[in-house]
N, C-alpha and C. Protein backbone atom coordinates (compact mmCIF):
# COMPACT_ATOMS: atom_id res chain seq x y z
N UNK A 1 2.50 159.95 59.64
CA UNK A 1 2.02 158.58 59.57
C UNK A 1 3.13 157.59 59.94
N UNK A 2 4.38 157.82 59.63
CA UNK A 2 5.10 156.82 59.98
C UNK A 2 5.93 156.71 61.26
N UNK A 3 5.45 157.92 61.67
CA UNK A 3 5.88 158.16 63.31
C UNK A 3 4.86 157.90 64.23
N UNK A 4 3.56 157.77 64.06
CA UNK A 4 2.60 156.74 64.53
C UNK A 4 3.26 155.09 64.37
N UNK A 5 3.46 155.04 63.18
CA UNK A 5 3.61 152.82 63.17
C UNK A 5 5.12 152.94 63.63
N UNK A 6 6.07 153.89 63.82
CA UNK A 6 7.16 153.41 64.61
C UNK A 6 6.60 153.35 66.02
N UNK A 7 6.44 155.00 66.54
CA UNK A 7 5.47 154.55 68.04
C UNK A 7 4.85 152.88 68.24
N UNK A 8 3.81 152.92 67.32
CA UNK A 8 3.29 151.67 68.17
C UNK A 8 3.88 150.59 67.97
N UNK A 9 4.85 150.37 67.33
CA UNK A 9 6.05 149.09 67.41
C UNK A 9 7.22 149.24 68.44
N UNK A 10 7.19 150.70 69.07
CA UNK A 10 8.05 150.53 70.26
C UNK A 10 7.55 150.22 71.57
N UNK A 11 5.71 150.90 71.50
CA UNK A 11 4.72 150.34 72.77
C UNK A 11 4.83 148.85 72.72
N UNK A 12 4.72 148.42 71.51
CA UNK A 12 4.68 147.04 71.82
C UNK A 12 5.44 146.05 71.78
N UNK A 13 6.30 146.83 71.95
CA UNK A 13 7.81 145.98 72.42
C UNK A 13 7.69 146.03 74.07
N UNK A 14 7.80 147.27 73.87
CA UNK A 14 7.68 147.44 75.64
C UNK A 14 6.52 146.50 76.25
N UNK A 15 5.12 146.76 75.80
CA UNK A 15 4.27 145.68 76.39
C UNK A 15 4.65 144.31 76.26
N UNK A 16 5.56 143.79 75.30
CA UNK A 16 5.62 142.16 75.14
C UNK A 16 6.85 142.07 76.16
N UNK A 17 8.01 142.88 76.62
CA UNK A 17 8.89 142.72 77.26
C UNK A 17 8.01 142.88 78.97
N UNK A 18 7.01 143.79 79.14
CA UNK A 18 6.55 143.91 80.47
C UNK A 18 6.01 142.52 80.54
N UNK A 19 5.06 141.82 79.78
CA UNK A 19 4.77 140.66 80.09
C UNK A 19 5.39 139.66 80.19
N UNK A 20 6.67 139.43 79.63
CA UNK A 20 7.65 138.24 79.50
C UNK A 20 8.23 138.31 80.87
N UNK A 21 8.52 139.45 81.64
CA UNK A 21 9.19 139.75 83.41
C UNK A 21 7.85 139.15 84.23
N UNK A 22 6.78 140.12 83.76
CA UNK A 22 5.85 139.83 84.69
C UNK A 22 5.37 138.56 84.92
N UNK A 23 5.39 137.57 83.41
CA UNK A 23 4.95 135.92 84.20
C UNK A 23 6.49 135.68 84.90
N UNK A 24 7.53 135.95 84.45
CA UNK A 24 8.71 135.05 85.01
C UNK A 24 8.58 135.86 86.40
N UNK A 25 8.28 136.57 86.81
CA UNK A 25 8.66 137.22 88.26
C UNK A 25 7.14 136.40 89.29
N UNK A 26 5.77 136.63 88.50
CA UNK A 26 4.65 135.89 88.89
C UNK A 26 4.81 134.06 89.33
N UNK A 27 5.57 133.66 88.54
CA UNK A 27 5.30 132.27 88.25
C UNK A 27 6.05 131.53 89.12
N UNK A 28 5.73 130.31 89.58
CA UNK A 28 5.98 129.73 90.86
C UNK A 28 7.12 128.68 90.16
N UNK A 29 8.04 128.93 91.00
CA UNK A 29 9.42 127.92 90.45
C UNK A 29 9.32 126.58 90.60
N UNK A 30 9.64 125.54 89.65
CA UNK A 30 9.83 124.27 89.72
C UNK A 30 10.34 123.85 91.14
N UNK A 31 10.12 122.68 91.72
CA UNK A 31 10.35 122.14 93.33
C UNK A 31 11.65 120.92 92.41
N UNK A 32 12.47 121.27 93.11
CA UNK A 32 13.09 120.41 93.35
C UNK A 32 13.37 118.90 93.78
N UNK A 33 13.26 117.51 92.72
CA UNK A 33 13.02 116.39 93.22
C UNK A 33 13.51 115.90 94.75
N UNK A 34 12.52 114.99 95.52
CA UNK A 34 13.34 114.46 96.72
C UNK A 34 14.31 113.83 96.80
N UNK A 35 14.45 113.31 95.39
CA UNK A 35 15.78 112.21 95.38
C UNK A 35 16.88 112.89 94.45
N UNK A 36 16.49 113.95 94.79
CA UNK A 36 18.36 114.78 93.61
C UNK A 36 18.72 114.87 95.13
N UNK A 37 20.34 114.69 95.11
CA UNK A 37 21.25 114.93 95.84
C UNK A 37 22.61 116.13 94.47
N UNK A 38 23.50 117.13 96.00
CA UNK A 38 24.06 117.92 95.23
C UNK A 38 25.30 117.39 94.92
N UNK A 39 25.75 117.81 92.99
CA UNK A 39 27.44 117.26 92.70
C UNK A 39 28.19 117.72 93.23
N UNK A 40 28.80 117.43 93.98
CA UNK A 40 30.49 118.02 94.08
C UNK A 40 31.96 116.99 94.19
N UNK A 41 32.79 117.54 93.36
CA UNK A 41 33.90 117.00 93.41
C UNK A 41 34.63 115.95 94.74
N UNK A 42 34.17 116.69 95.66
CA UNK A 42 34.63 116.06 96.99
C UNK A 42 33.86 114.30 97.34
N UNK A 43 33.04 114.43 96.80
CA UNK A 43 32.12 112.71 96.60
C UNK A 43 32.81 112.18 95.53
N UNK A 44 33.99 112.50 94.83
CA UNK A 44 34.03 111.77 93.60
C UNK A 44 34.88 110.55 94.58
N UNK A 45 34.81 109.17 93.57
CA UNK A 45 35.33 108.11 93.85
C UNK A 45 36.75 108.02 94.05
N UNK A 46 37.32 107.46 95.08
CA UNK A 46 38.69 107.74 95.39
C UNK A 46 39.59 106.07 95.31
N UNK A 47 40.62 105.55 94.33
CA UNK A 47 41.23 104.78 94.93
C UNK A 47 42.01 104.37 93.76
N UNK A 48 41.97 103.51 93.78
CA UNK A 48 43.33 102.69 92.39
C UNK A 48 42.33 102.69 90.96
N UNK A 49 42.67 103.40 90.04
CA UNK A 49 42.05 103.85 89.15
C UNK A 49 42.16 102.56 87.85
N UNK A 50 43.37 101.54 87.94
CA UNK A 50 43.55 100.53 87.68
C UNK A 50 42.40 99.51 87.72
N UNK A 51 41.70 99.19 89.09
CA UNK A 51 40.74 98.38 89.13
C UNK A 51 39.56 98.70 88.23
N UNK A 52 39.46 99.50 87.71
CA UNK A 52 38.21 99.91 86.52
C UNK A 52 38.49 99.25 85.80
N UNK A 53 39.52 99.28 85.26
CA UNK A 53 39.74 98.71 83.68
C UNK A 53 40.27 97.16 83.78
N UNK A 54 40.91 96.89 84.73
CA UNK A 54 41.46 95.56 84.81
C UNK A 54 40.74 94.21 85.17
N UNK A 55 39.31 94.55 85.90
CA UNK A 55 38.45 94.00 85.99
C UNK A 55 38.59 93.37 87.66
N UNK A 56 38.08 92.47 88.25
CA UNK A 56 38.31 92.02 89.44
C UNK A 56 39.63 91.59 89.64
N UNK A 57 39.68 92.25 90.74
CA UNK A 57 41.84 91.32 91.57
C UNK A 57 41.47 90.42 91.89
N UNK A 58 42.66 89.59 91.99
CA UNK A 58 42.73 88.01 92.41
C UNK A 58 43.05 88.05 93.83
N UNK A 59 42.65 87.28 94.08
CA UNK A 59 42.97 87.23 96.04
C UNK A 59 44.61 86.61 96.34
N UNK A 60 44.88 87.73 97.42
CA UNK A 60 46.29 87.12 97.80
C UNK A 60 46.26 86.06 98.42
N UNK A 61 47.33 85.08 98.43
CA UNK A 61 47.32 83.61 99.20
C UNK A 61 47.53 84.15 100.80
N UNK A 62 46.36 83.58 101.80
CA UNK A 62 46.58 83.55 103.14
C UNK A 62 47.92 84.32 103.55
N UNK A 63 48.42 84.93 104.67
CA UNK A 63 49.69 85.63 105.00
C UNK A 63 50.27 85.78 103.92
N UNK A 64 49.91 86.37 102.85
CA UNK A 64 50.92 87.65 101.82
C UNK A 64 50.73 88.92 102.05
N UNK A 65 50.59 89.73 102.08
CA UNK A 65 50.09 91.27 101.63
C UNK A 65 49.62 91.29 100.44
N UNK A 66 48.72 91.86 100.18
CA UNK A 66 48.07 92.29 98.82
C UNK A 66 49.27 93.39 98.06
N UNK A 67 49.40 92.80 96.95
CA UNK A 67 50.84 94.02 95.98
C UNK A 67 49.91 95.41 95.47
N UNK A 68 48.64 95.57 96.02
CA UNK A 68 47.75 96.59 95.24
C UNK A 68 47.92 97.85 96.88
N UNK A 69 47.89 96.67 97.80
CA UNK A 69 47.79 97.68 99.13
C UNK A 69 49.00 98.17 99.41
N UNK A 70 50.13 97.07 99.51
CA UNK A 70 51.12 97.81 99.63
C UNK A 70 51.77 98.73 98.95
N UNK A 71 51.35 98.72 97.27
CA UNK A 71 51.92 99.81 96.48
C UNK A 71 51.07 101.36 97.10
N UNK A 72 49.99 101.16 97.65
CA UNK A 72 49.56 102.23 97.70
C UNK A 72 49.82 102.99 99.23
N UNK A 73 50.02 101.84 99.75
CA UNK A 73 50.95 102.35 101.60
C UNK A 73 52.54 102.64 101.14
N UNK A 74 52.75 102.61 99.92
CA UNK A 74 54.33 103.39 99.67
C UNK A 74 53.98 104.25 99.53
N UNK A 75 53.23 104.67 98.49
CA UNK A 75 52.69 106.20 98.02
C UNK A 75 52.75 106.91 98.95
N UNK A 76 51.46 106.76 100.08
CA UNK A 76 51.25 107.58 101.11
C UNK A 76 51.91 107.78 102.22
N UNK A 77 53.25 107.00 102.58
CA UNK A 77 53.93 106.73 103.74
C UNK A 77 55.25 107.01 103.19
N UNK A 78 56.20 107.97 103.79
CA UNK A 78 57.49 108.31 103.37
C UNK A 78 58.74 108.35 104.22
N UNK A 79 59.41 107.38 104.39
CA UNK A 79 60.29 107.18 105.18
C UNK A 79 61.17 107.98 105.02
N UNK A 80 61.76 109.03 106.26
CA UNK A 80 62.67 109.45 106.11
C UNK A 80 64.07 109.63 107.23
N UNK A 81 63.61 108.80 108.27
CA UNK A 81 64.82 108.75 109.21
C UNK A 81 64.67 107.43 109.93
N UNK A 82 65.28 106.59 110.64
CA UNK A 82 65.58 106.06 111.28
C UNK A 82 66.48 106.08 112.75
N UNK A 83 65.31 105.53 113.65
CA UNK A 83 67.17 105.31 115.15
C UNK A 83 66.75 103.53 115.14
N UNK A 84 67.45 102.89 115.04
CA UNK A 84 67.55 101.54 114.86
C UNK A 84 67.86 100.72 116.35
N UNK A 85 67.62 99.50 116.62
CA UNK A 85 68.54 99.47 117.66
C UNK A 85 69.76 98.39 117.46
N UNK A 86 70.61 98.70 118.64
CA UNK A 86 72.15 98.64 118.53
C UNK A 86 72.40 97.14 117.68
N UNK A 87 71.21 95.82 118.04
CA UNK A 87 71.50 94.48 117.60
C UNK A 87 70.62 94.15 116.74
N UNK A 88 70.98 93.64 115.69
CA UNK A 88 69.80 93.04 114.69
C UNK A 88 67.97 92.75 115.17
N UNK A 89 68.43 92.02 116.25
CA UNK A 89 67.31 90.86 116.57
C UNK A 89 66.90 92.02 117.91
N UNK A 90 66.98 92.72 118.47
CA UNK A 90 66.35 93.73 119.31
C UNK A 90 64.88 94.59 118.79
N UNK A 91 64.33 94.38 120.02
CA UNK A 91 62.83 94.98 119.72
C UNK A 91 63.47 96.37 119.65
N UNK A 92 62.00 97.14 119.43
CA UNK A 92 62.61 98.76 119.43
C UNK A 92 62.91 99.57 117.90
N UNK A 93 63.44 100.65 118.63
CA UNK A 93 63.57 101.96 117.71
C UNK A 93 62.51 102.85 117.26
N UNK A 94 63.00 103.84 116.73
CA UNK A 94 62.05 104.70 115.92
C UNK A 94 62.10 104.88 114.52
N UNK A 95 60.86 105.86 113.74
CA UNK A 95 61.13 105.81 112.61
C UNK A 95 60.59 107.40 112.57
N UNK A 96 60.74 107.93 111.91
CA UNK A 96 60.64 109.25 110.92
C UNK A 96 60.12 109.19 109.77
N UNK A 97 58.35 109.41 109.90
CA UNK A 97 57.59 108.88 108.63
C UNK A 97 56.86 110.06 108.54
N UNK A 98 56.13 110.12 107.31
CA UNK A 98 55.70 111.57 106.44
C UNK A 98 54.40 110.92 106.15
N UNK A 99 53.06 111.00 106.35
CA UNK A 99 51.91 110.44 106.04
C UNK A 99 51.40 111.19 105.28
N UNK A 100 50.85 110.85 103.78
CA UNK A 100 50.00 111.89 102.78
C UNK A 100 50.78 113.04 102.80
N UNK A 101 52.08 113.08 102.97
CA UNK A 101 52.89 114.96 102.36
C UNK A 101 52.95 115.80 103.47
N UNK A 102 52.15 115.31 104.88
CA UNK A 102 52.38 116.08 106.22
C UNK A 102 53.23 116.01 106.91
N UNK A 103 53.30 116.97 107.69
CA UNK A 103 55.04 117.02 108.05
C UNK A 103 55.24 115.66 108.65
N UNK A 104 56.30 115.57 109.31
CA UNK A 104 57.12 114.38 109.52
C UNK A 104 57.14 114.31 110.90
N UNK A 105 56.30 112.86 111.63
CA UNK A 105 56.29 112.40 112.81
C UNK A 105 57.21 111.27 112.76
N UNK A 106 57.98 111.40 114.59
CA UNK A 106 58.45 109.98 115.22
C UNK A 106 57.64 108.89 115.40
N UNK A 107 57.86 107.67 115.41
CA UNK A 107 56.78 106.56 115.69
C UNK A 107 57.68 105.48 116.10
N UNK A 108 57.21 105.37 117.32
CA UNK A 108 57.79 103.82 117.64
C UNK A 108 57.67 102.63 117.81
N UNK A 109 58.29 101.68 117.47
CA UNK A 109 57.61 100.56 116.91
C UNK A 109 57.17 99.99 118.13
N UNK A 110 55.83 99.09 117.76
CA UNK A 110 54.53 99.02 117.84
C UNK A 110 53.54 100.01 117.99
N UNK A 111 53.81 101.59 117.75
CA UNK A 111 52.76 102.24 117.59
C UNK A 111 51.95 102.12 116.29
N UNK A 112 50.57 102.88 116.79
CA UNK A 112 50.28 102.95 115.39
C UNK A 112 50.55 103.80 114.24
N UNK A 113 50.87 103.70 113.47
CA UNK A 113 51.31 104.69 112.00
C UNK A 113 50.09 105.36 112.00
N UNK A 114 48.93 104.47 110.96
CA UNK A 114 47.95 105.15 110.37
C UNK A 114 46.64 103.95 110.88
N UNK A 115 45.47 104.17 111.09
CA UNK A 115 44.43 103.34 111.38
C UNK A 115 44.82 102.33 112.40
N UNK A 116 44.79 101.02 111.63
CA UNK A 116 45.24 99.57 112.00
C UNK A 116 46.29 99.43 111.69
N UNK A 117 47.05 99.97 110.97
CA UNK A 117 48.74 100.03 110.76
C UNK A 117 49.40 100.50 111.76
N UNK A 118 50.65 99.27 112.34
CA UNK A 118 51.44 99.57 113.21
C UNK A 118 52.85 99.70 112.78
N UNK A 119 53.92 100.07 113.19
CA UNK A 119 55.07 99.90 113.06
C UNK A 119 55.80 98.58 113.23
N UNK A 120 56.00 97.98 112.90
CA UNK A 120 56.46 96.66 113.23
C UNK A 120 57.85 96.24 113.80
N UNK A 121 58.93 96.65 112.74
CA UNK A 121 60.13 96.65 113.27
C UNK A 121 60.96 97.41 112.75
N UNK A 122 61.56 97.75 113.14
CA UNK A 122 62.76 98.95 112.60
C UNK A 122 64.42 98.52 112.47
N UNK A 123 64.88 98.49 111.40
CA UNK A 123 66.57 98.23 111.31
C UNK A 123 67.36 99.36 111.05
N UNK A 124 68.67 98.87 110.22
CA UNK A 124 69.25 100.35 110.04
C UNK A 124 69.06 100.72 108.71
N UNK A 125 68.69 99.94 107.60
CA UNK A 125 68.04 100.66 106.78
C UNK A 125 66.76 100.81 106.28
N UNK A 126 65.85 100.64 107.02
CA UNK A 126 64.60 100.77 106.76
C UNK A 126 63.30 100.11 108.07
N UNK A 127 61.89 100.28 107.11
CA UNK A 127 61.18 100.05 108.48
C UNK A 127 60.28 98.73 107.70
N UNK A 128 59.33 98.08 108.47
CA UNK A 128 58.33 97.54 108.12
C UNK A 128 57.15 97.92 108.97
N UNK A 129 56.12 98.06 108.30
CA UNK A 129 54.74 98.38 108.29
C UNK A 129 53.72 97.56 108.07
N UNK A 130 52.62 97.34 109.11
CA UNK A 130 51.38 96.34 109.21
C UNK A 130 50.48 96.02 110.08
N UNK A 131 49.43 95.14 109.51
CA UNK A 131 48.44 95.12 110.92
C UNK A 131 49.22 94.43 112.32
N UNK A 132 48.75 95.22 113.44
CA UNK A 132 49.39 94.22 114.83
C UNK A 132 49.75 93.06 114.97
N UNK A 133 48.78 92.44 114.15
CA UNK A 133 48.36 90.62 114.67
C UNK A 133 48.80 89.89 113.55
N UNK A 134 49.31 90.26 112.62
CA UNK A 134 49.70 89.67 111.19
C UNK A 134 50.94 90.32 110.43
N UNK A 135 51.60 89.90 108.97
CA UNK A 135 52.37 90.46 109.09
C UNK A 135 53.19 91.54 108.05
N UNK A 136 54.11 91.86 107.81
CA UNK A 136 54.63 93.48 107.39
C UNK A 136 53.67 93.49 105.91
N UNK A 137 52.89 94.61 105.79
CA UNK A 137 52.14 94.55 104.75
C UNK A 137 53.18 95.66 103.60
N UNK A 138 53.96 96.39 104.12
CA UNK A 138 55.25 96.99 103.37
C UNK A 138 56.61 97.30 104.13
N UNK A 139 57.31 97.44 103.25
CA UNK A 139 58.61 97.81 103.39
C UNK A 139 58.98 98.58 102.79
N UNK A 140 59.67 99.80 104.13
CA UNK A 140 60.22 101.02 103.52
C UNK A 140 61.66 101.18 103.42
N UNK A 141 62.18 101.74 102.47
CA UNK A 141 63.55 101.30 102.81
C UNK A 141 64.24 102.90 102.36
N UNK A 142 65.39 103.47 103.50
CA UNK A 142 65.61 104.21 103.31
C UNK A 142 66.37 104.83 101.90
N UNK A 143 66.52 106.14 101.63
CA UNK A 143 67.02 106.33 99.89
C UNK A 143 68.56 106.28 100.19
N UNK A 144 68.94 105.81 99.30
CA UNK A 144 70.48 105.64 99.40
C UNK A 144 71.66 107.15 99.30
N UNK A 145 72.46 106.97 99.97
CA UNK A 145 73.40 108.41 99.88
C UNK A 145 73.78 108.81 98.89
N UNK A 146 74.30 109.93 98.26
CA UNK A 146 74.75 110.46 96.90
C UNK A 146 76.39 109.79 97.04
N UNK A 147 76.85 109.75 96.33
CA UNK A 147 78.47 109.20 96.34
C UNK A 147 79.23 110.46 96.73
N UNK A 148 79.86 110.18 97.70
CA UNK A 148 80.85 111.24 97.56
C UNK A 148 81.81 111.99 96.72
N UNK A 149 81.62 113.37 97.12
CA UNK A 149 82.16 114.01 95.91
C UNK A 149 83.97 114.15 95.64
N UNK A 150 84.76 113.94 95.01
CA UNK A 150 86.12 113.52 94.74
C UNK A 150 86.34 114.40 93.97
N UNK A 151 87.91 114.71 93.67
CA UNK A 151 88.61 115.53 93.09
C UNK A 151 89.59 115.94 93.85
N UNK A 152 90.47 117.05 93.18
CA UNK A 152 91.36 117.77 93.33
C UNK A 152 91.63 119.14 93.99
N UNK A 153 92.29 119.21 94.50
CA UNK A 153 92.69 120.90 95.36
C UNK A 153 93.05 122.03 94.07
N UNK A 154 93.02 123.17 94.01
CA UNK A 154 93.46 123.85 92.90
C UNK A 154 94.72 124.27 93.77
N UNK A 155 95.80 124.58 93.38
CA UNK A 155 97.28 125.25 94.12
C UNK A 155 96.47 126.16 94.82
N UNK A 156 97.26 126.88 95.69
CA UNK A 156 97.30 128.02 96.84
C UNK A 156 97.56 129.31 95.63
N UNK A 157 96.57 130.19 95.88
CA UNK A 157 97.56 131.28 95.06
C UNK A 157 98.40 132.06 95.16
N UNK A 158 99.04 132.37 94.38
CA UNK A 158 100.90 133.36 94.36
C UNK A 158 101.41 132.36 94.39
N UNK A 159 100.89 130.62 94.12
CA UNK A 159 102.06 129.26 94.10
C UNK A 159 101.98 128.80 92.77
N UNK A 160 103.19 128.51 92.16
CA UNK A 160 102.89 127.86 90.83
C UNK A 160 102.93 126.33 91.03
N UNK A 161 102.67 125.66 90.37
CA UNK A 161 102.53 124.11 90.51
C UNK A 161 103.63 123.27 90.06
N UNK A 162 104.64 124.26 89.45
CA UNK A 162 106.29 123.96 89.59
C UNK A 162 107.00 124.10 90.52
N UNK A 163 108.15 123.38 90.88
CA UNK A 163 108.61 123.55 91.64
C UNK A 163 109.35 124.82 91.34
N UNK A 164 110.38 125.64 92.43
CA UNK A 164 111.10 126.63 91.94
C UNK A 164 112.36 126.04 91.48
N UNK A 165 113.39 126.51 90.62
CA UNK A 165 114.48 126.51 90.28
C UNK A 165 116.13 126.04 91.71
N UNK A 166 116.78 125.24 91.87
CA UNK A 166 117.71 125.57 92.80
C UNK A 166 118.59 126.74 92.78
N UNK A 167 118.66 126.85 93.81
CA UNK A 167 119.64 128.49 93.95
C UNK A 167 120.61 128.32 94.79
N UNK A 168 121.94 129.19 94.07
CA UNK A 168 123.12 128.75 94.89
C UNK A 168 123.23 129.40 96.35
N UNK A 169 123.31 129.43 97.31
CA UNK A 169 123.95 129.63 98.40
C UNK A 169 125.05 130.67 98.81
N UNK A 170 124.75 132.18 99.65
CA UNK A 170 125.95 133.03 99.57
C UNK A 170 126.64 131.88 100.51
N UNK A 171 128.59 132.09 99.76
CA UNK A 171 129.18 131.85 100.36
C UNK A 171 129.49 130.15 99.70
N UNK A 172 128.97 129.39 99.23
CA UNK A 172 128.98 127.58 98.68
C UNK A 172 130.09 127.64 97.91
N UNK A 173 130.77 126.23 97.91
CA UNK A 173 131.26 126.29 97.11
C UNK A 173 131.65 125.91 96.00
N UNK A 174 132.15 126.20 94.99
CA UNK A 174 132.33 126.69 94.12
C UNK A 174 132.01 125.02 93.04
N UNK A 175 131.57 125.03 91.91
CA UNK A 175 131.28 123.95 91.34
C UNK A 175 132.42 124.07 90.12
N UNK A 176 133.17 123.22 90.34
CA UNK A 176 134.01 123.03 89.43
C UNK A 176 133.87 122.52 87.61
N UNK A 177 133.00 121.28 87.93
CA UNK A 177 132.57 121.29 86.61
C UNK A 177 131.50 122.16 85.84
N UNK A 178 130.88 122.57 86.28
CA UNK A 178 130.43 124.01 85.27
C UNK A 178 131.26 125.12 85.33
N UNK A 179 131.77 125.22 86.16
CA UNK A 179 132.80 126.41 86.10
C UNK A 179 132.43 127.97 86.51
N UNK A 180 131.64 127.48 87.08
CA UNK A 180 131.19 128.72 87.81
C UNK A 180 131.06 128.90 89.43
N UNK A 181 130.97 130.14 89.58
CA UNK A 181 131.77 129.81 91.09
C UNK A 181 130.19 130.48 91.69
N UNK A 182 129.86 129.96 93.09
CA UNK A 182 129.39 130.13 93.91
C UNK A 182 128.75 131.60 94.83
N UNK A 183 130.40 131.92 94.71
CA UNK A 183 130.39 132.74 95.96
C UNK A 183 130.05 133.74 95.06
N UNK A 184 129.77 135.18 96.12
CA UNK A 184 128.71 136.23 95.80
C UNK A 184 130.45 137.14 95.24
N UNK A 185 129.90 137.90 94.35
CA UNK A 185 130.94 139.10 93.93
C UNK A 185 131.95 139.51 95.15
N UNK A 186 132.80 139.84 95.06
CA UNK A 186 133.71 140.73 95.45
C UNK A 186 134.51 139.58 96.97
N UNK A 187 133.86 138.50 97.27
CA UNK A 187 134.75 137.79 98.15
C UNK A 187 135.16 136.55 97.50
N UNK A 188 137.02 136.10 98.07
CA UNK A 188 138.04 135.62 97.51
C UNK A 188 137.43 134.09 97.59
N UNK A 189 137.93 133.70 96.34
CA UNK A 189 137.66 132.09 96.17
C UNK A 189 137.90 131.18 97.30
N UNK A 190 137.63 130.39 97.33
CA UNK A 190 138.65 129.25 98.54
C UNK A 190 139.65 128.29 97.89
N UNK A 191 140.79 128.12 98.83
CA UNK A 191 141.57 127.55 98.26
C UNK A 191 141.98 126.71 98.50
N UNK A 192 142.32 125.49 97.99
CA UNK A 192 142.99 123.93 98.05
C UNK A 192 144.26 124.45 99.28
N UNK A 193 144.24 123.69 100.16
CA UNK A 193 145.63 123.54 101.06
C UNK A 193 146.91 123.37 99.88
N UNK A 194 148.07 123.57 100.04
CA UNK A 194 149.34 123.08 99.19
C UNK A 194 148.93 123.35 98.08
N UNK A 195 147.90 124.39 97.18
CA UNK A 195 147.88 124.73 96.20
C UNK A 195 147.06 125.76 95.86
N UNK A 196 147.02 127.10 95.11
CA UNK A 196 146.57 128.04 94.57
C UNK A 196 145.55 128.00 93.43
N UNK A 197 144.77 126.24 93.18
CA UNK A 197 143.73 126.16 92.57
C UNK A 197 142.24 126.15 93.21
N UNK A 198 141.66 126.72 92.51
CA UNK A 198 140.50 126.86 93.23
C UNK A 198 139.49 125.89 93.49
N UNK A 199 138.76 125.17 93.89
CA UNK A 199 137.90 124.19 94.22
C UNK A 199 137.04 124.11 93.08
């Protein structure tokens, strides 16, 4: 008897599981609205994350640059070389700029950098950047050199950083007030003319 009511509690598992596949496999899938479009990251909003919270910018006065554009044409624009030309006030030169982290192109001034951005003028330490017809909307200025490095030589080695001792001379002669004589063992003192004292 009780292997009958287990049986039919396992048939009818099985029958309630065959029917739960069979409507989901039968049943016609929801349609998709005309007006969903798909998320992806790549649509997200791109720009100064500042203007959310700060509320509307104020307009720059006629010929300024906006301080919101140009902070953000530093970001993306990276000066890293210069050829200048020879006189202050001379058109010309090049620059060595890095756009968004990509490698590093020449540009010469009045080309264009990026879009409507041209090169404007180039010195010896830095560049300016802006539309053609109006004027430097930034300034790049090259990074300054490390200081040169200073210090000391260590001695030569097998040299001590004393001097050596003086040493007498075969053959010198003879120093009277210390009283010691010069010359090497076994050859004769020198002697005073008209006298038998020694020097």
């Amino acid at each position: 008897m009780a292997s009958r009511i287990l049986a039919l509690l396992i048939w009818a598992a099985v029958a309630a599981s065959l029917a739960y596949w069979g409507l989901r496999w039968l049943a016609q899938p929801t349609a998709v609205p005309a007006n969903a479009t798909a998320v992806s990251l790549d649509n997200a909003a791109r720009g100064d994350m500042r203007k959310l919270l700060t509320g509307p910018a104020a307009a720059a006065p006629p010929g300024q640059p906006d301080p919101t554009t140009a902070s953000m044409l530093a970001e993306r624009i990276k000066l890293l070389g210069v050829v200048a030309p020879r006189h202050e006030g001379d058109k010309g030169g090049l620059a060595l700029l890095s756009i968004d982290g990509k490698p590093a192109r020449a540009v010469r001034a009045g080309a264009s950098v990026d879009g409507d951005l041209v090169l404007l003028t180039v010195n010896q330490r830095g560049a300016e950047i802006g539309p053609a017809a109006g004027p430097a909307t930034v300034r790049l200025d090259l990074p300054l050199l490390p200081a040169a490095a200073t210090g000391s030589l260590p001695p030569p080695m097998g040299f001590s950083a004393e001097p050596p001792p003086p040493q007498q001379m075969p053959g010198a002669v003879p120093d009277i007030n210390s009283g010691m004589s010069g010359a090497p063992e076994g050859m004769p003192l020198p002697v005073r003319p008209g006298g038998n004292r020694p020097l």
